[in-house]
PDB file of N, CA and C in Angstrom:
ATOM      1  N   UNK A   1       0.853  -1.178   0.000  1.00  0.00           N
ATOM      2  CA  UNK A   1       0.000   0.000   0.000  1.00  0.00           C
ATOM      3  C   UNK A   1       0.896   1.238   0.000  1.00  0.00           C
ATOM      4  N   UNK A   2       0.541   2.123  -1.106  1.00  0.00           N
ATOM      5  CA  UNK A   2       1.586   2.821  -0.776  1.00  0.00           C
ATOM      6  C   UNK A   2       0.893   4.300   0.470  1.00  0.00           C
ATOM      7  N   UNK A   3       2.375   4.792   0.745  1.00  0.00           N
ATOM      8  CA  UNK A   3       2.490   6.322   1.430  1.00  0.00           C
ATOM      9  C   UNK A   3       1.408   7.311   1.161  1.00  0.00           C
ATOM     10  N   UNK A   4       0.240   7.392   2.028  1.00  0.00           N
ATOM     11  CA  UNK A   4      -0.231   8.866   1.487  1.00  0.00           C
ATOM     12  C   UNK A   4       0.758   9.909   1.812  1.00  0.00           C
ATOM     13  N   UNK A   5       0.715  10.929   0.557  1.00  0.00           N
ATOM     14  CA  UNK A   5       1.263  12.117   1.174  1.00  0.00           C
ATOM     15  C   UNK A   5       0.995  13.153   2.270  1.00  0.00           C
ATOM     16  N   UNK A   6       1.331  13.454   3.092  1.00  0.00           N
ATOM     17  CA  UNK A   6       1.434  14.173   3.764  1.00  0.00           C
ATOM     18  C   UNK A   6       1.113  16.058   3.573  1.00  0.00           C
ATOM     19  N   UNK A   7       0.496  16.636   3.858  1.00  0.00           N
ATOM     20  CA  UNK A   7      -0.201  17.909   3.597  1.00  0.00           C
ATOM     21  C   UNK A   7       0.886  18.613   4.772  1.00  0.00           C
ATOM     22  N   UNK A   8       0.885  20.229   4.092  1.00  0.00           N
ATOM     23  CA  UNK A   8       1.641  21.062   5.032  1.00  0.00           C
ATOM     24  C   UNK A   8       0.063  21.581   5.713  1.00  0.00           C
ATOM     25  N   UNK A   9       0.394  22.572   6.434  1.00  0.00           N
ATOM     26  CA  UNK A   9      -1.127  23.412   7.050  1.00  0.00           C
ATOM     27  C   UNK A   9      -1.536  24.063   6.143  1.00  0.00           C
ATOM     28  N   UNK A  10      -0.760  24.292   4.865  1.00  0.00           N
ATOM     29  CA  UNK A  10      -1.065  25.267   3.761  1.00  0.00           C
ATOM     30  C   UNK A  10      -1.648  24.428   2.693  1.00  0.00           C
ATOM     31  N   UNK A  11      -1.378  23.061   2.961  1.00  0.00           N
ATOM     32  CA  UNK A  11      -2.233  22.336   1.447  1.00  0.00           C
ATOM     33  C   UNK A  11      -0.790  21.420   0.880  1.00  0.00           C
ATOM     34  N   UNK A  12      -1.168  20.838  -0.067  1.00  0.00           N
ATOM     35  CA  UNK A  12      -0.340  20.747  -1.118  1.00  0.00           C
ATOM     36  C   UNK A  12       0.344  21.443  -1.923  1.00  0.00           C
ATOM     37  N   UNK A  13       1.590  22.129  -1.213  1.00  0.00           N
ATOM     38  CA  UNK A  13       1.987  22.758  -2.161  1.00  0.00           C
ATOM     39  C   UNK A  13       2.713  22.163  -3.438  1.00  0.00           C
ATOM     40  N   UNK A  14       3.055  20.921  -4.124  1.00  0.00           N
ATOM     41  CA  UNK A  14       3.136  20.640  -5.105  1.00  0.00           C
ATOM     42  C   UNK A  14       2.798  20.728  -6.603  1.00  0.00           C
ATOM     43  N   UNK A  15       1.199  20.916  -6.184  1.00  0.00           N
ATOM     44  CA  UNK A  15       0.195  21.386  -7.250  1.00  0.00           C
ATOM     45  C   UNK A  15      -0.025  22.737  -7.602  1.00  0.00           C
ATOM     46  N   UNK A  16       0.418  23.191  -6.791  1.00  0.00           N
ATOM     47  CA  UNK A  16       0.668  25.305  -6.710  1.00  0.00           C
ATOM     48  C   UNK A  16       1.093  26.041  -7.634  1.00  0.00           C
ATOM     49  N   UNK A  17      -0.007  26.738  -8.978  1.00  0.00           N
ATOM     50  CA  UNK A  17       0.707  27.074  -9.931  1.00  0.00           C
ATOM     51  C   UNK A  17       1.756  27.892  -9.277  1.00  0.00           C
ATOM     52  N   UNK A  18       2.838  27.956  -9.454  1.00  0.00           N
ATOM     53  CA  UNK A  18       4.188  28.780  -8.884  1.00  0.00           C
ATOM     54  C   UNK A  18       4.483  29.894  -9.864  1.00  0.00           C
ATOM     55  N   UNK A  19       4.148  29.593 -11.129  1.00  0.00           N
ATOM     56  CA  UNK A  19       3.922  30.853 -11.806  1.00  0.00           C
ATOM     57  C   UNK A  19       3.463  32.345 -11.745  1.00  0.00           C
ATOM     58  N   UNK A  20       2.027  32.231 -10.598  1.00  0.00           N
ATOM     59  CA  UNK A  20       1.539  33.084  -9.656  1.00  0.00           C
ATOM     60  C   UNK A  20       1.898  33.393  -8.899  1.00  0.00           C
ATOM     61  N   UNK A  21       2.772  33.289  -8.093  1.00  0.00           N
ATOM     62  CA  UNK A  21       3.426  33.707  -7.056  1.00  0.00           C
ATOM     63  C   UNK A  21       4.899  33.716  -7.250  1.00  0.00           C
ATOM     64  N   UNK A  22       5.302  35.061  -6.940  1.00  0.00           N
ATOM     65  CA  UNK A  22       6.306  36.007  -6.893  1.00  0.00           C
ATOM     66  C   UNK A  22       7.227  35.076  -5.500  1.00  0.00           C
ATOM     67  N   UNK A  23       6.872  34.428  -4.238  1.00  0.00           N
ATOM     68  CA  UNK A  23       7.707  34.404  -2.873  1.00  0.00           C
ATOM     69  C   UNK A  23       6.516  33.553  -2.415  1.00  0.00           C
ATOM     70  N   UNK A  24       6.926  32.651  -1.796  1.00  0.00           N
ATOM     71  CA  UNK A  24       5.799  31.714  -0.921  1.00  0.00           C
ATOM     72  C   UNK A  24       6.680  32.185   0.681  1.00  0.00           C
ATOM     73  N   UNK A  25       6.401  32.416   1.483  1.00  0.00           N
ATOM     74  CA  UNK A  25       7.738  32.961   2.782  1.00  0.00           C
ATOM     75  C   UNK A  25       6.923  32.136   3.522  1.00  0.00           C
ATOM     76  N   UNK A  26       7.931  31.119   4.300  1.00  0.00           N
ATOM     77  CA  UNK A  26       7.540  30.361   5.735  1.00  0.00           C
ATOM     78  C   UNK A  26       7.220  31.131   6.734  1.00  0.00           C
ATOM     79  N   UNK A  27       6.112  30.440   6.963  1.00  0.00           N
ATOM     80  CA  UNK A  27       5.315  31.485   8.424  1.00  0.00           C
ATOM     81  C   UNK A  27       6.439  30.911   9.496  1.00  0.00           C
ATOM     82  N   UNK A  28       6.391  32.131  10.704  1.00  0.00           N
ATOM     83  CA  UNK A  28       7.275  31.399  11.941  1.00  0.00           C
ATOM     84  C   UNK A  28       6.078  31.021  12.714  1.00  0.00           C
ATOM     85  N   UNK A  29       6.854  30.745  14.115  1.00  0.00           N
ATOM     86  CA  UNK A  29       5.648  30.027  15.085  1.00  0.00           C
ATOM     87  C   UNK A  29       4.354  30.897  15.229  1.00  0.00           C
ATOM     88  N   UNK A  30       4.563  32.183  15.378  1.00  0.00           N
ATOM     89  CA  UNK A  30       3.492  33.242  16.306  1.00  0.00           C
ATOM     90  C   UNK A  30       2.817  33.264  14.766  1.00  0.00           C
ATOM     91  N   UNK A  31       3.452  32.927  13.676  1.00  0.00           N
ATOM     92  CA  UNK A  31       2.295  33.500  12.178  1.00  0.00           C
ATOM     93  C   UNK A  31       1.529  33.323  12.439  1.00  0.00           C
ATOM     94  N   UNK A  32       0.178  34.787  12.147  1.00  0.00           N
ATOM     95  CA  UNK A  32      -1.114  34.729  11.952  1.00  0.00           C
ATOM     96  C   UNK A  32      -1.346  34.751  10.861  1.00  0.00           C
ATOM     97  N   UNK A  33      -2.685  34.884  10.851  1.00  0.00           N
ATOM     98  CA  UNK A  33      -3.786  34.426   9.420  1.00  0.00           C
ATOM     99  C   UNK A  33      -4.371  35.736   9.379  1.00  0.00           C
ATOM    100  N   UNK A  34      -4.571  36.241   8.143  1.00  0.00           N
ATOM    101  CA  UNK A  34      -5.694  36.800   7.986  1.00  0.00           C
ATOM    102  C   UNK A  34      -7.246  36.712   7.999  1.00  0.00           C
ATOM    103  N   UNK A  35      -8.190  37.314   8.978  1.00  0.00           N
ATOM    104  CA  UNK A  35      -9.377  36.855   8.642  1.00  0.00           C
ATOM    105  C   UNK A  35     -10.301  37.802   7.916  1.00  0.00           C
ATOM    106  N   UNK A  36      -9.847  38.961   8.032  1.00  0.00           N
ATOM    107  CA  UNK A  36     -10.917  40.154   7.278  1.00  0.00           C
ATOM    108  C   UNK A  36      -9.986  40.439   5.990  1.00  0.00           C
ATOM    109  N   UNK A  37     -10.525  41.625   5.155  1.00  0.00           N
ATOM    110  CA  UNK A  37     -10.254  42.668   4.243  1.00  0.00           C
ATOM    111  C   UNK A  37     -10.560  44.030   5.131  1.00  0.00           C
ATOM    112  N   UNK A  38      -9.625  44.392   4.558  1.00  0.00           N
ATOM    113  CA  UNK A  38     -10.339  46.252   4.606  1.00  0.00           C
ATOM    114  C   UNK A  38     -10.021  46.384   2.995  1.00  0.00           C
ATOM    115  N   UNK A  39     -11.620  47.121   2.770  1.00  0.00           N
ATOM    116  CA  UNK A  39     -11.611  47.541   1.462  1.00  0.00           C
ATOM    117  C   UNK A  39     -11.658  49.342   1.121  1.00  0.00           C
ATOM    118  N   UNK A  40     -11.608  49.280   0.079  1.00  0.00           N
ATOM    119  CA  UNK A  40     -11.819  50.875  -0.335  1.00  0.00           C
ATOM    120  C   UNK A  40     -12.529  50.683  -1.508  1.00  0.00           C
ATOM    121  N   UNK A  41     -13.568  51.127  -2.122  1.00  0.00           N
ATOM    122  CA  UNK A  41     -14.600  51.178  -3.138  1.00  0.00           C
ATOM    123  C   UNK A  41     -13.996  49.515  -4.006  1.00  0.00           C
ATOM    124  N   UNK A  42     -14.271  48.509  -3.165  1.00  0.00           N
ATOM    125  CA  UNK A  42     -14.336  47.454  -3.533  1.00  0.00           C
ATOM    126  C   UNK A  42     -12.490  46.606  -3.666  1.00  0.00           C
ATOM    127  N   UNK A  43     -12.169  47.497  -3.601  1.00  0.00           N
ATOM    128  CA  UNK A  43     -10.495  47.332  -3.875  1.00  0.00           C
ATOM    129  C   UNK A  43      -9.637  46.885  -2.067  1.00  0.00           C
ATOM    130  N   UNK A  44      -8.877  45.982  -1.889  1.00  0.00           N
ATOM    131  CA  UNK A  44      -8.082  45.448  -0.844  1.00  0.00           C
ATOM    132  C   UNK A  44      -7.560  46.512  -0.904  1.00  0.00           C
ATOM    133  N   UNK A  45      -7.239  47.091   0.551  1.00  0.00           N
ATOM    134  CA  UNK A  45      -6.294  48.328   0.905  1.00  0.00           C
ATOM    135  C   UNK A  45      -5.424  47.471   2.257  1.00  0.00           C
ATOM    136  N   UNK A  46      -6.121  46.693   2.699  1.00  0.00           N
ATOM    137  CA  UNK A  46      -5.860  46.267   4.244  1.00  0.00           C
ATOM    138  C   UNK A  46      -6.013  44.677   4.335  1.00  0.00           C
ATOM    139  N   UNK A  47      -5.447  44.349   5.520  1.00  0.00           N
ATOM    140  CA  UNK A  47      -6.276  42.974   6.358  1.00  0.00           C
ATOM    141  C   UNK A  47      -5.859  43.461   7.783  1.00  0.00           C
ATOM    142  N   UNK A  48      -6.783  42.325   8.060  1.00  0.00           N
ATOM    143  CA  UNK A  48      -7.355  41.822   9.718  1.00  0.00           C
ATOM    144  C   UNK A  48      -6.845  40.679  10.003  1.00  0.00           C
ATOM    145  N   UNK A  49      -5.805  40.934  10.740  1.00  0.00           N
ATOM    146  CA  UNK A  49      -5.085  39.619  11.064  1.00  0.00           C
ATOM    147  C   UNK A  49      -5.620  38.702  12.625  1.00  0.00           C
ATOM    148  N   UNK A  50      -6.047  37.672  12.182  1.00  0.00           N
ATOM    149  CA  UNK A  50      -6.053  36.689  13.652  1.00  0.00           C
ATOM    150  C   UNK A  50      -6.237  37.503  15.029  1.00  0.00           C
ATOM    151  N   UNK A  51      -4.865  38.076  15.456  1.00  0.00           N
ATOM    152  CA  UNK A  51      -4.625  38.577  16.300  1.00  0.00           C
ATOM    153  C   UNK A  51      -5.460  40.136  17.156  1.00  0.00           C
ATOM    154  N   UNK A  52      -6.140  40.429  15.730  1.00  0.00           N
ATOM    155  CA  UNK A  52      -7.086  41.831  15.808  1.00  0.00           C
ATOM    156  C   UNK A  52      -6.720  43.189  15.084  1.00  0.00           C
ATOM    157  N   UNK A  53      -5.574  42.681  15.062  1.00  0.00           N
ATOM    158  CA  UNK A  53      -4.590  44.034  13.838  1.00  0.00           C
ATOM    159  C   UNK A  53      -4.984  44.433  12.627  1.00  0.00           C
ATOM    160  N   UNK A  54      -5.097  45.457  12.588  1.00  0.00           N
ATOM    161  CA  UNK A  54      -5.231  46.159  10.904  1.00  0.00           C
ATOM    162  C   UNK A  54      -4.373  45.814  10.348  1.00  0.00           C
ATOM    163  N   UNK A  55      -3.792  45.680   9.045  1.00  0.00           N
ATOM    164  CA  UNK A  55      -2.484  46.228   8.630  1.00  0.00           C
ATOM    165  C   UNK A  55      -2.879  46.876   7.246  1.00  0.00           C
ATOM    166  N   UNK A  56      -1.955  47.973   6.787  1.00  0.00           N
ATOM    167  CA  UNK A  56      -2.180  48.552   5.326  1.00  0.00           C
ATOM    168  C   UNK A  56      -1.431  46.973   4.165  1.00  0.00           C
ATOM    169  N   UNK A  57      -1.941  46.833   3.104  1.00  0.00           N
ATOM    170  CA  UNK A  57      -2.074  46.150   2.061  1.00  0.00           C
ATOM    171  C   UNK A  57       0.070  45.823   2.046  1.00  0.00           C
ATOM    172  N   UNK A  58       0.520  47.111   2.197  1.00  0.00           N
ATOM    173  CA  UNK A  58       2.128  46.903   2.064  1.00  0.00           C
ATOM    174  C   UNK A  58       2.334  46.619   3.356  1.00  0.00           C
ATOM    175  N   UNK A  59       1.665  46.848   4.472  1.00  0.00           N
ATOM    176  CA  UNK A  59       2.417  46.313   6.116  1.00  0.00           C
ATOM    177  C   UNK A  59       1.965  44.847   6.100  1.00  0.00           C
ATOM    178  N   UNK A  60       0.599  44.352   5.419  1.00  0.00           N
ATOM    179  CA  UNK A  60       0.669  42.645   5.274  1.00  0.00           C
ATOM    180  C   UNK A  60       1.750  42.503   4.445  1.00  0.00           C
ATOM    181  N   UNK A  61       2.427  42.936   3.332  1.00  0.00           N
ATOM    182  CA  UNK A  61       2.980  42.065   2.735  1.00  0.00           C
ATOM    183  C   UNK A  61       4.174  42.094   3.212  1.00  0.00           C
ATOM    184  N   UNK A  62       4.634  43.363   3.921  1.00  0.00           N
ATOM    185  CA  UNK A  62       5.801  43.249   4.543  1.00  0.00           C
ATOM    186  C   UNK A  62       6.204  42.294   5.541  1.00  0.00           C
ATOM    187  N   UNK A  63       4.590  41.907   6.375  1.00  0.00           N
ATOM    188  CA  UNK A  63       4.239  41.159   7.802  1.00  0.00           C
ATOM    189  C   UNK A  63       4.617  39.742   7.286  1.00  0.00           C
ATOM    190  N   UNK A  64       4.381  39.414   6.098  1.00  0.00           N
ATOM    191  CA  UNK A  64       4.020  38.220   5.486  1.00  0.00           C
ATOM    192  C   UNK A  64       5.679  37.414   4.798  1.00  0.00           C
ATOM    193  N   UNK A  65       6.349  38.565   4.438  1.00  0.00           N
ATOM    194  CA  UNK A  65       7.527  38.083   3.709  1.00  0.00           C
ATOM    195  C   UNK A  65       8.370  37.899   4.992  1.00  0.00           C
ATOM    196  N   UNK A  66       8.328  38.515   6.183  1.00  0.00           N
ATOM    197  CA  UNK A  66       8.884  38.330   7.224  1.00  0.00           C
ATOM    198  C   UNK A  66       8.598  37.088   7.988  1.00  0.00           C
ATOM    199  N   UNK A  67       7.774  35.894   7.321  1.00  0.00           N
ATOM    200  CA  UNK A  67       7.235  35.366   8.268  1.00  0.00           C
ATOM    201  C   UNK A  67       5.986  35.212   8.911  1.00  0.00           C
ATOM    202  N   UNK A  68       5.472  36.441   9.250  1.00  0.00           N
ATOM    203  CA  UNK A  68       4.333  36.818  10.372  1.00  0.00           C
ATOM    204  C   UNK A  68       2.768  36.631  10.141  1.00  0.00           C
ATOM    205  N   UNK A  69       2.614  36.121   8.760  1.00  0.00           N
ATOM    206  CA  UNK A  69       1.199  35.542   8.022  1.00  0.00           C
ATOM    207  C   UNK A  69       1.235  34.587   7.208  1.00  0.00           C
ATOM    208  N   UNK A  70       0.764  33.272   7.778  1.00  0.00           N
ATOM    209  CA  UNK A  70       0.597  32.256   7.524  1.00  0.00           C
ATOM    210  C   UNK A  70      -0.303  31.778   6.395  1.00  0.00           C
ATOM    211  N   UNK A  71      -0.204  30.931   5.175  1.00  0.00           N
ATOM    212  CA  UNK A  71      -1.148  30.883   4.194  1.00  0.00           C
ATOM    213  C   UNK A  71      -1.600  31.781   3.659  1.00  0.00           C
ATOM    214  N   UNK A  72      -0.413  32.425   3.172  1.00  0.00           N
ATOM    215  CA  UNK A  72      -0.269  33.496   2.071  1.00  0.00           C
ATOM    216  C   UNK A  72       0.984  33.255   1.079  1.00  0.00           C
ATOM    217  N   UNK A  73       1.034  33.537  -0.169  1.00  0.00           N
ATOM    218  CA  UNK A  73       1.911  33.606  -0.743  1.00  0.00           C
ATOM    219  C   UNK A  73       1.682  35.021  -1.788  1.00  0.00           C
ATOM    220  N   UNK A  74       3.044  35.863  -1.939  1.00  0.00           N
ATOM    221  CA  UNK A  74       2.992  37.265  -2.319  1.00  0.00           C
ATOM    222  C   UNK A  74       3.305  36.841  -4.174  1.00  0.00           C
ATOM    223  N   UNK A  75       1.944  37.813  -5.070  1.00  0.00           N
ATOM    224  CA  UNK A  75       2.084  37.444  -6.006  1.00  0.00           C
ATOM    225  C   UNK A  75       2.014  39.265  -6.662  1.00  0.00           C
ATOM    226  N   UNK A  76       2.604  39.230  -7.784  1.00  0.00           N
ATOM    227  CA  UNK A  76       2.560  40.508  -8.847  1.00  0.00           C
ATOM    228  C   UNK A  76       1.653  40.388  -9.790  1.00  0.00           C
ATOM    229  N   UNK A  77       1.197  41.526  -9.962  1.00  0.00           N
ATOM    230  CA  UNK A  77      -0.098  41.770 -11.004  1.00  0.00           C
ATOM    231  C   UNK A  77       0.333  43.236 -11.665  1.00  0.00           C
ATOM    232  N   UNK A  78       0.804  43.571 -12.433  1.00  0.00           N
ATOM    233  CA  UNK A  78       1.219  44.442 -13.626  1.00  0.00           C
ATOM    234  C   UNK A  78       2.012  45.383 -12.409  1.00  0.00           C
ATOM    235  N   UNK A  79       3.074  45.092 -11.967  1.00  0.00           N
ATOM    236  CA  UNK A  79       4.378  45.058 -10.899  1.00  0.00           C
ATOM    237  C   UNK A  79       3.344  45.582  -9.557  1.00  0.00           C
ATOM    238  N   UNK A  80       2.332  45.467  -9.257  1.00  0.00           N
ATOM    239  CA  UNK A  80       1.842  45.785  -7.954  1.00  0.00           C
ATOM    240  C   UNK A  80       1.805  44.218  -7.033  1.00  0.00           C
ATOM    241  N   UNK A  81       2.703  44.421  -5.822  1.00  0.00           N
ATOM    242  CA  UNK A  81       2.513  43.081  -5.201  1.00  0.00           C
ATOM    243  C   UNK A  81       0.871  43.269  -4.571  1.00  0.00           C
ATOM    244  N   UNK A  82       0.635  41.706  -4.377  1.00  0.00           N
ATOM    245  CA  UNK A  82      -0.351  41.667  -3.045  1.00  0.00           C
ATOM    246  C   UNK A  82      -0.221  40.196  -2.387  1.00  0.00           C
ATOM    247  N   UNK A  83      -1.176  39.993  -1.578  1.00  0.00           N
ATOM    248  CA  UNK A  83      -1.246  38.891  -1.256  1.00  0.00           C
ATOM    249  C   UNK A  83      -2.193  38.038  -1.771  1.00  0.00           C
ATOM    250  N   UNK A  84      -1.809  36.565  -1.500  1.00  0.00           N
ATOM    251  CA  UNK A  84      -2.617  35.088  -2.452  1.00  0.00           C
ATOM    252  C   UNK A  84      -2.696  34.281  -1.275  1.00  0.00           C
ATOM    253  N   UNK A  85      -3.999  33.833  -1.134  1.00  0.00           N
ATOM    254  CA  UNK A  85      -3.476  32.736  -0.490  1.00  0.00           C
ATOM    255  C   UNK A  85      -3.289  31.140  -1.169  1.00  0.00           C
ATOM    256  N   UNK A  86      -2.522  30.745  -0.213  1.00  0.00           N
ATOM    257  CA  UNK A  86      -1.924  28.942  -0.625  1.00  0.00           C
ATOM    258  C   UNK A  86      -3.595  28.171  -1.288  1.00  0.00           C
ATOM    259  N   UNK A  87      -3.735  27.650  -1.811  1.00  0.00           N
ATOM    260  CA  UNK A  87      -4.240  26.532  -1.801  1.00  0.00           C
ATOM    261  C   UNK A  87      -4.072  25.290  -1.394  1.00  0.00           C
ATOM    262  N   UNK A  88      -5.490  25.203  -0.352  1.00  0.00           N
ATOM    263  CA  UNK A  88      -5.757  24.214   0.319  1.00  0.00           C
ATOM    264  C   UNK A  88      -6.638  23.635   0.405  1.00  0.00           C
ATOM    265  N   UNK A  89      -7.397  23.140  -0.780  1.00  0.00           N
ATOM    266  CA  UNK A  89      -8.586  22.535  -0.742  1.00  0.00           C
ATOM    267  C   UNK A  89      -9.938  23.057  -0.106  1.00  0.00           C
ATOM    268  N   UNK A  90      -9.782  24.492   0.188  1.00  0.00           N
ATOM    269  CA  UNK A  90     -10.650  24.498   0.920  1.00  0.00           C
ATOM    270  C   UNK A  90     -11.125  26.417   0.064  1.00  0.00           C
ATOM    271  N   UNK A  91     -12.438  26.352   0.325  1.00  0.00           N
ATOM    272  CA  UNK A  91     -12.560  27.552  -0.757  1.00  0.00           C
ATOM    273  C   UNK A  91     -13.351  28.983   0.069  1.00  0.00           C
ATOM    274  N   UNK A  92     -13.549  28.448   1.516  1.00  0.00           N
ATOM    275  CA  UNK A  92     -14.038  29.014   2.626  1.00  0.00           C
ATOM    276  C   UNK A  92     -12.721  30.321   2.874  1.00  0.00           C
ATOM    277  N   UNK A  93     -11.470  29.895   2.876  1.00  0.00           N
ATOM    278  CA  UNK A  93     -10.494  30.858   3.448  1.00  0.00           C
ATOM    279  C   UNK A  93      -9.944  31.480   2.689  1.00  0.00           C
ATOM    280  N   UNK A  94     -10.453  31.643   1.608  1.00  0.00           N
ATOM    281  CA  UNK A  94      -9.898  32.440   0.036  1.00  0.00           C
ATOM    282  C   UNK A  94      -9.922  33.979   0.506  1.00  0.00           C
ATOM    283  N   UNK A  95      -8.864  34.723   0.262  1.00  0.00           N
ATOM    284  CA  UNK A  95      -8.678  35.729   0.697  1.00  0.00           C
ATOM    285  C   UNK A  95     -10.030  36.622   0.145  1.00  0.00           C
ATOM    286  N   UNK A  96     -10.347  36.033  -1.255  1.00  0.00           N
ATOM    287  CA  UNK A  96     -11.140  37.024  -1.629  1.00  0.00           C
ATOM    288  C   UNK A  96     -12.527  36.790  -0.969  1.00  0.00           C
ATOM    289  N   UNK A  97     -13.063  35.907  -0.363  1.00  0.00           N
ATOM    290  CA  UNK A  97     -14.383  35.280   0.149  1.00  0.00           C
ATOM    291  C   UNK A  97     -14.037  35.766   1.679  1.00  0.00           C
ATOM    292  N   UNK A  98     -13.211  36.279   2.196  1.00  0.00           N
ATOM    293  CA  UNK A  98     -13.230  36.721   3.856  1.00  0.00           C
ATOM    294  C   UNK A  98     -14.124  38.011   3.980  1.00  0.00           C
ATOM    295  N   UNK A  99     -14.611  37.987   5.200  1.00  0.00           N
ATOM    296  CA  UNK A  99     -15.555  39.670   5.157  1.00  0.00           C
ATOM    297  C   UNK A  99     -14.619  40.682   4.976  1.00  0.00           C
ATOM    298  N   UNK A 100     -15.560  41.817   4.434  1.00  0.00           N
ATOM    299  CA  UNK A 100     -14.780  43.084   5.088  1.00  0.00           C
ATOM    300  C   UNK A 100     -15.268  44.072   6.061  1.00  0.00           C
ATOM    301  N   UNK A 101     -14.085  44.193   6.856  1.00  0.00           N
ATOM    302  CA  UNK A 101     -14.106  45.112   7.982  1.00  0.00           C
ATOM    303  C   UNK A 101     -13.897  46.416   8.189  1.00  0.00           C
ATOM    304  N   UNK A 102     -14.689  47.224   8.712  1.00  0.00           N
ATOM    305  CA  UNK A 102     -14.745  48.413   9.085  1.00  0.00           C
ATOM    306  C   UNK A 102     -13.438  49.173   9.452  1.00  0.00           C
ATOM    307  N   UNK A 103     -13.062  49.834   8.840  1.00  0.00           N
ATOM    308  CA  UNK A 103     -11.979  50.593   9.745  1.00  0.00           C
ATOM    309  C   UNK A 103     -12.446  52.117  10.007  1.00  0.00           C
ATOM    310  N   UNK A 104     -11.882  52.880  11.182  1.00  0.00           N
ATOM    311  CA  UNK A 104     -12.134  54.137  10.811  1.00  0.00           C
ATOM    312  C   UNK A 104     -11.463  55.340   9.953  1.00  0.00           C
ATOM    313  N   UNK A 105     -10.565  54.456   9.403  1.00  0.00           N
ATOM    314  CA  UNK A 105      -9.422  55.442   8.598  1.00  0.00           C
ATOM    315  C   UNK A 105     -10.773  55.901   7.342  1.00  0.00           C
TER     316      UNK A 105
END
């Protein structure tokens, strides 16, 4: 019988078009997740990380290449980075399907 493979917390990354993504960066221990958006007339400006934190769109990706957000990988779209998340079988935690949250900025 053979070996099932083994899944990271992020999925299979084997199957991961890699083409899309610019940097996949290993989360460290404390990495959070994003659970919100902050939007601006429909457009990602922000997230809501786990922890309760805002961050602006460049402080996630900065948070993220450092480590500090888990199940994300940073991809380019006509040279503007953002964030992607991993695929993991699962279509609930898609960055684009998370609510968005209120900020007062």
């Amino acid at each position: 019988m053979a070996e099932k493979q083994k899944k990271s917390p992020a999925g299979d990354l084997s199957s991961l078009p890699m083409n899309t993504l610019k940097e996949v960066p290993t989360p460290g221990q404390a990495a959070e997740r994003i659970v919100g958006l902050v939007r601006k007339s429909g457009e990602i400006t922000g997230y809501q990380l786990s922890g309760g934190r805002i961050l602006s769109k460049e402080e996630g990706i900065d948070l993220a290449r450092a480590g500090g957000i888990e199940g994300v990988g940073i991809a380019t779209n006509q040279g503007t980075e953002y964030l992607k998340s991993l695929p993991d079988d699962s279509e609930q935690n898609n960055l684009g399907n998370l609510p968005t949250v209120q900020t007062d900025k």
